[in-house]
Protein backbone atom coordinates (compact mmCIF):
# COMPACT_ATOMS: atom_id res chain seq x y z
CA UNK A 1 129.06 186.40 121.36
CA UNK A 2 130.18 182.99 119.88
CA UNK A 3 131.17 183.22 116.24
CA UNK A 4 130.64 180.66 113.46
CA UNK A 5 132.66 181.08 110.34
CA UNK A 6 131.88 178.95 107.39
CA UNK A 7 133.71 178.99 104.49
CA UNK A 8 132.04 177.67 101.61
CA UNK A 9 132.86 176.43 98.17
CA UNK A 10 131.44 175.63 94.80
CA UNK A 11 129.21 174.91 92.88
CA UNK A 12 129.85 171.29 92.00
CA UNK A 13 127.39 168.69 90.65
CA UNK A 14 126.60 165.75 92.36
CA UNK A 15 129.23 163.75 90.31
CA UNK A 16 131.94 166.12 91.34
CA UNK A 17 131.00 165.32 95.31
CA UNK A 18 130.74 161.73 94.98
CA UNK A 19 133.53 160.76 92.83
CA UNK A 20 135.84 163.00 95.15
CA UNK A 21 136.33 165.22 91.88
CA UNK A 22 136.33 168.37 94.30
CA UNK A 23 139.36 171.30 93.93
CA UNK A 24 139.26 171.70 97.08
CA UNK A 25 141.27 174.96 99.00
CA UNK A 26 144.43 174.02 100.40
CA UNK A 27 143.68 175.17 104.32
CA UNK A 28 144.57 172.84 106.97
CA UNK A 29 142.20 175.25 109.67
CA UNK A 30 139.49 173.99 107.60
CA UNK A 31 137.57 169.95 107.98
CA UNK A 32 136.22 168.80 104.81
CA UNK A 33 134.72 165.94 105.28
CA UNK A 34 132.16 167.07 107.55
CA UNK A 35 129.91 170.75 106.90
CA UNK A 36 126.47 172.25 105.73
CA UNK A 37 125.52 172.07 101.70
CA UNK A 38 122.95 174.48 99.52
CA UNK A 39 120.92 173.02 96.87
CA UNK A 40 120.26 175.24 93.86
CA UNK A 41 117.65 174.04 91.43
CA UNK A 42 114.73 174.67 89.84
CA UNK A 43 111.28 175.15 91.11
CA UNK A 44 107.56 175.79 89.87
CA UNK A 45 106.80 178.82 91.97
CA UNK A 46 110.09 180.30 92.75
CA UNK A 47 111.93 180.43 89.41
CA UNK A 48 115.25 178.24 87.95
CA UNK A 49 118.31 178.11 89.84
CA UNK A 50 117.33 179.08 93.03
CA UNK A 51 117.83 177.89 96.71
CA UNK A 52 115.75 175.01 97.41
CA UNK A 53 117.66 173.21 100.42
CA UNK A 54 120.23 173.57 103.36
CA UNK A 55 121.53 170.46 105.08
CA UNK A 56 124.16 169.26 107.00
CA UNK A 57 126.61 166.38 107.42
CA UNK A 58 128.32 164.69 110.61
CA UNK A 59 129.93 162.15 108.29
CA UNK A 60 130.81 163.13 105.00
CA UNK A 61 129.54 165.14 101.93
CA UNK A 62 129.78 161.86 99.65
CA UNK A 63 128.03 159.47 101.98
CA UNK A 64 125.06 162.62 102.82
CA UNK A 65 124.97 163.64 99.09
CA UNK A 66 124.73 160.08 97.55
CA UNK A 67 120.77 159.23 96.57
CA UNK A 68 119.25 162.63 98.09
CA UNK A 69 115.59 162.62 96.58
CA UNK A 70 116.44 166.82 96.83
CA UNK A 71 119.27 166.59 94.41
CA UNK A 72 118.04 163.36 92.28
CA UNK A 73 114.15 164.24 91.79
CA UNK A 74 113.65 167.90 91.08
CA UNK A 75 112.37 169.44 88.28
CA UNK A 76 115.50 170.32 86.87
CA UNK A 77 117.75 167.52 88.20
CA UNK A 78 120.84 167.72 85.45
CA UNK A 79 121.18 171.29 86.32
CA UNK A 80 121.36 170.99 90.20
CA UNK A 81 124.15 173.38 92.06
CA UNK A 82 125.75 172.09 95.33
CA UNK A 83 127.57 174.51 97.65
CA UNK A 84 129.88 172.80 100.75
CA UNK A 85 130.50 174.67 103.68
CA UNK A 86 132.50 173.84 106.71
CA UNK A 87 133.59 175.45 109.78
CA UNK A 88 136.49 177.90 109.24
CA UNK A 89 138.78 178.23 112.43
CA UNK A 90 142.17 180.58 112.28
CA UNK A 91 143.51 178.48 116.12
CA UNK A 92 143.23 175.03 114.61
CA UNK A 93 141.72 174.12 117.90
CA UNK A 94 138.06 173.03 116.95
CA UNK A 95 137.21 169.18 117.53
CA UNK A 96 134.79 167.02 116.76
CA UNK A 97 132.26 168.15 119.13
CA UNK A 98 132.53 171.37 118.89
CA UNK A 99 132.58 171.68 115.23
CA UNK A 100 129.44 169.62 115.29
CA UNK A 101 127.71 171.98 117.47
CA UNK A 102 128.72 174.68 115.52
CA UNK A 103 127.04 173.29 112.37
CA UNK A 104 123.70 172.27 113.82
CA UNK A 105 123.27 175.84 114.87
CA UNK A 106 124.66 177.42 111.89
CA UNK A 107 122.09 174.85 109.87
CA UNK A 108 118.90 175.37 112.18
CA UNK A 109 119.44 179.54 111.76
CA UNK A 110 120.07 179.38 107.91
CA UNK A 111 116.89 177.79 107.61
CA UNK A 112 114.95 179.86 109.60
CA UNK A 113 116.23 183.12 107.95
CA UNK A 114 115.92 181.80 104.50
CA UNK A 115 113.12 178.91 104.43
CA UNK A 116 114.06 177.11 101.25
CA UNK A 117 111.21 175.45 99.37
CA UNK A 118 112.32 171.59 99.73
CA UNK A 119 113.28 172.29 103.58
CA UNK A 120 110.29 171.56 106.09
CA UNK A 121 112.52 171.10 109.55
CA UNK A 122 113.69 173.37 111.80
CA UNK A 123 111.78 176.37 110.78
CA UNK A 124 109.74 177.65 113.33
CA UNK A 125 110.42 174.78 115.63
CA UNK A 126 113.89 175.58 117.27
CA UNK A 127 115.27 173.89 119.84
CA UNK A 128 115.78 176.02 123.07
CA UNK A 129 119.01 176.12 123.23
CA UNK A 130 119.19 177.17 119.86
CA UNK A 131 116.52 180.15 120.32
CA UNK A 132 118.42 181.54 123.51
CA UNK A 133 121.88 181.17 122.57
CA UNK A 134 123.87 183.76 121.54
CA UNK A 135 125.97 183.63 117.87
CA UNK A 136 126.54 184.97 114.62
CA UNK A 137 127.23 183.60 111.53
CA UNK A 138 129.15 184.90 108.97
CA UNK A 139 129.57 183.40 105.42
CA UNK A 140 132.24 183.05 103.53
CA UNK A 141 134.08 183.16 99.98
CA UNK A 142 131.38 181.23 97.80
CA UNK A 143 127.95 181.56 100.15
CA UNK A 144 126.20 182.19 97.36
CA UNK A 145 122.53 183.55 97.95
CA UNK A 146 123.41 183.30 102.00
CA UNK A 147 123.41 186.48 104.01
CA UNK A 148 127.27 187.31 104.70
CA UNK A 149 126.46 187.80 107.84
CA UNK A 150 122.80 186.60 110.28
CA UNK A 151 122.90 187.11 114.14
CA UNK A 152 121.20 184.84 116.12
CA UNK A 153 120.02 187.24 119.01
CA UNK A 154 118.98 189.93 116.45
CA UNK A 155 116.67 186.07 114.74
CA UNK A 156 115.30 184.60 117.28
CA UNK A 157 114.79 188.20 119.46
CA UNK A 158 112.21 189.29 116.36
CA UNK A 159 111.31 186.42 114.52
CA UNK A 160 107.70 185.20 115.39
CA UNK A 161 107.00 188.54 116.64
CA UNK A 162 107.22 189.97 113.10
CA UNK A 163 105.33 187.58 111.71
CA UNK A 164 102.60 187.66 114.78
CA UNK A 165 101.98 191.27 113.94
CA UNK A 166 101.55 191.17 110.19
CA UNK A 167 99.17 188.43 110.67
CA UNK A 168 97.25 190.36 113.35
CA UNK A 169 97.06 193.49 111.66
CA UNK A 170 96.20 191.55 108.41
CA UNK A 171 93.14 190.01 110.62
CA UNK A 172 92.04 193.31 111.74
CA UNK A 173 92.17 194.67 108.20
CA UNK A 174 90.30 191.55 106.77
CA UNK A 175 93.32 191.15 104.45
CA UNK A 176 95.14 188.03 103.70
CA UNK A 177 98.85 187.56 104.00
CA UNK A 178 100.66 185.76 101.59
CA UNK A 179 104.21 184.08 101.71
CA UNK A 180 106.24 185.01 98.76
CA UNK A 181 110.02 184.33 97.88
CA UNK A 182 111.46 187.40 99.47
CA UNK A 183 108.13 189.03 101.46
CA UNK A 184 105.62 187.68 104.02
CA UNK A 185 103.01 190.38 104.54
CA UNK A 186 99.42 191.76 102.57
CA UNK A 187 98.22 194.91 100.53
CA UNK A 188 95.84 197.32 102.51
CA UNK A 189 92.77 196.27 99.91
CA UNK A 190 91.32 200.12 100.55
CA UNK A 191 94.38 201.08 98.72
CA UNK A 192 96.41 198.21 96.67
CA UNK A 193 99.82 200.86 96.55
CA UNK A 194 100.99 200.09 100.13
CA UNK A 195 101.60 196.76 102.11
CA UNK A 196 102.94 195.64 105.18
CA UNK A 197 105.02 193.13 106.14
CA UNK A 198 108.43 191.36 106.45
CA UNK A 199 111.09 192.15 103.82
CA UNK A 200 113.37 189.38 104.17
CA UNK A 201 115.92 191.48 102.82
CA UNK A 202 115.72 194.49 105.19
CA UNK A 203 115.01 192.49 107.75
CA UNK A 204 118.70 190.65 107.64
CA UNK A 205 120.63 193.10 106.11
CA UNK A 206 119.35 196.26 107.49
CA UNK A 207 118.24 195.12 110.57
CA UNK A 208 114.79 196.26 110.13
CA UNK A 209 112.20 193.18 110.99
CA UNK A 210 109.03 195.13 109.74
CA UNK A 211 108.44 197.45 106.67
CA UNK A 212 106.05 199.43 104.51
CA UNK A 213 105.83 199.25 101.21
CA UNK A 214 104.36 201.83 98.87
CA UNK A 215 104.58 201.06 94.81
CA UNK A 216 106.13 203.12 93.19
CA UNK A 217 103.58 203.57 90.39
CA UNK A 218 101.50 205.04 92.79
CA UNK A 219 101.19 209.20 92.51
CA UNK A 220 103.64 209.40 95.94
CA UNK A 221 107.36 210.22 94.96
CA UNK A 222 110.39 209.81 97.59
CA UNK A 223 110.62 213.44 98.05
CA UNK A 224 107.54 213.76 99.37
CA UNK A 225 107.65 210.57 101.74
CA UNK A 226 111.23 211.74 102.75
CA UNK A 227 109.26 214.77 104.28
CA UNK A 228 107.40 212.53 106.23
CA UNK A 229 109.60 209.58 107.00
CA UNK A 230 113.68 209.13 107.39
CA UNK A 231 115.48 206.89 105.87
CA UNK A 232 112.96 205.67 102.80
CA UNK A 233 114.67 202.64 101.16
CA UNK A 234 113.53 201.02 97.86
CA UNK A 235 113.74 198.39 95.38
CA UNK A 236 112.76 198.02 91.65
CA UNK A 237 108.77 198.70 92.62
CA UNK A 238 108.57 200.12 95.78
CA UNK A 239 109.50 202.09 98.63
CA UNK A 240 110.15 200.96 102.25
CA UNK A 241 109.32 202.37 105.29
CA UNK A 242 110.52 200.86 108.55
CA UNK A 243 107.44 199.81 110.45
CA UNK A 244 109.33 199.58 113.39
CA UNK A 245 113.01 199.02 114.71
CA UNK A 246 112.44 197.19 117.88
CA UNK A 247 109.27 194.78 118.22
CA UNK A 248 110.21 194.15 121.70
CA UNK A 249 108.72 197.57 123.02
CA UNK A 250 105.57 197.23 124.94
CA UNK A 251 103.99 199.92 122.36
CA UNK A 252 104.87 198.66 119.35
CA UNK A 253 101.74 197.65 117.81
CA UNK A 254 100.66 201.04 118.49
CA UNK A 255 103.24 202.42 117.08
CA UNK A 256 102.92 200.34 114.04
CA UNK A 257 99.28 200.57 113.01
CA UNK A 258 99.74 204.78 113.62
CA UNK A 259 102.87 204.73 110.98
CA UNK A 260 100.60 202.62 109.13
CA UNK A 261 97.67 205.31 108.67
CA UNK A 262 100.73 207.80 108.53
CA UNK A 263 101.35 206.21 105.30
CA UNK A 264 97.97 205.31 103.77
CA UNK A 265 96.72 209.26 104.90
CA UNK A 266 100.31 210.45 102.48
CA UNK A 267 99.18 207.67 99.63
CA UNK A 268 95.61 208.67 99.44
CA UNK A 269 96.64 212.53 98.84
């Protein structure tokens, strides 16, 4: 498996970039001029300071960065937070090319995983030899809101397929799903405590593409879903459990929709 190390930096302002005002590290395995950037700003729907855009540069950060309408018309645009990564290699062997490469699939899977508001390319429209190659990123020092670490097989090997399902099962269930800033999925409307879907958080970190969520204001407690299913996660309002590990399985869906009633039949006790 190829690996792509970026090692990233920041935040700066947009002065700081194209004034060359930048403390940069002092690594000579590293190429600054040329690298993937995060855009942190504001937004009506997602909240202040928040990721909003992932680019990339062949040339250089000051000629990409000068006049971005991402960075110079947002609704917060004195308080905008840049983040510069570039290819990290320990040989020192990486040229041109090959670092190029590197960031155009480093760029096309961080925007996939993470879909930030402003970006509207490369998601869901991958290049094929993006979608059947085989690398993982990992982030480094200052990535920020970036997973540390995003496979490409594990991505690409789960990602419509995920999505597919919740919107099939939501069409069978006459529910709607909805696209929020860390979960695409829908509430079972028979009983608003449990929902299905794809925790972007489980799905990258713990390698889980496809959850169930029960609220934790429901009358269920952990104990009694740890009786029924292993390894319950949770956040601040509910309880996950794991839909399913592998999509790829010919009985999946089947699979799915009976943990499914598993959980609704434990809710509705």
């Amino acid at each position: 498996m190829e690996e792509i190390d970026i090692w990233w930096e920041g935040p700066f302002n947009q002065n700081d970039i194209l004034e060359n005002k930048i403390k940069k590290e002092d690594s000579e395995n590293i190429q600054k001029d040329i690298g993937l950037y995060q855009v942190y700003s504001s937004h009506p729907l997602y909240g202040n300071d928040v990721l909003v855009y992932i680019g990339l540069t062949t040339d250089s950060f000051q000629r990409r960065l000068k006049n971005r309408w991402v960075i110079e018309n947002g609704n917060d645009s004195n308080n905008v937070k840049i983040y510069l990564g570039c290819i990290f290699s320990p040989s020192k062997t990486l040229n041109s090319e090959t670092q190029i490469e590197k960031i155009k699939k480093a760029e096309t899977l961080l925007i996939n995983a993470l879909k930030p508001a402003f970006n509207s390319s490369n998601i869901q429209s991958v290049h094929e030899k993006y979608a059947s190659a085989n690398y993982l990123i990992n982030n480094l020092n200052s990535y920020r809101n970036l997973y540390p670490q995003l496979s490409s097989n594990y991505f690409w090997n789960n990602q419509f397929k995920n999505f597919e399902i919740t919107d099939l099962l939501a069409n069978e269930l006459k529910c709607t799903a909805t696209d929020e800033n860390e979960f695409y999925g829908f509430e079972i409307l028979e009983n608003d405590n449990v929902c299905l879907g794809v925790d972007y958080n489980y799905w990258n970190k713990e390698n889980i593409p496809l959850v169930i969520g029960i609220y934790k204001e429901s009358n269920i407690s952990k104990k009694e879903l740890l009786n029924k299913f292993k390894n319950i996660g949770e956040d601040k309002e509910y309880y996950f459990v794991s839909a399913s590990d592998d999509l790829s399985k010919e009985n999946a869906l089947n699979e799915i929709k009976l943990k499914l009633n598993s959980v609704l039949k434990v809710c509705s006790k």
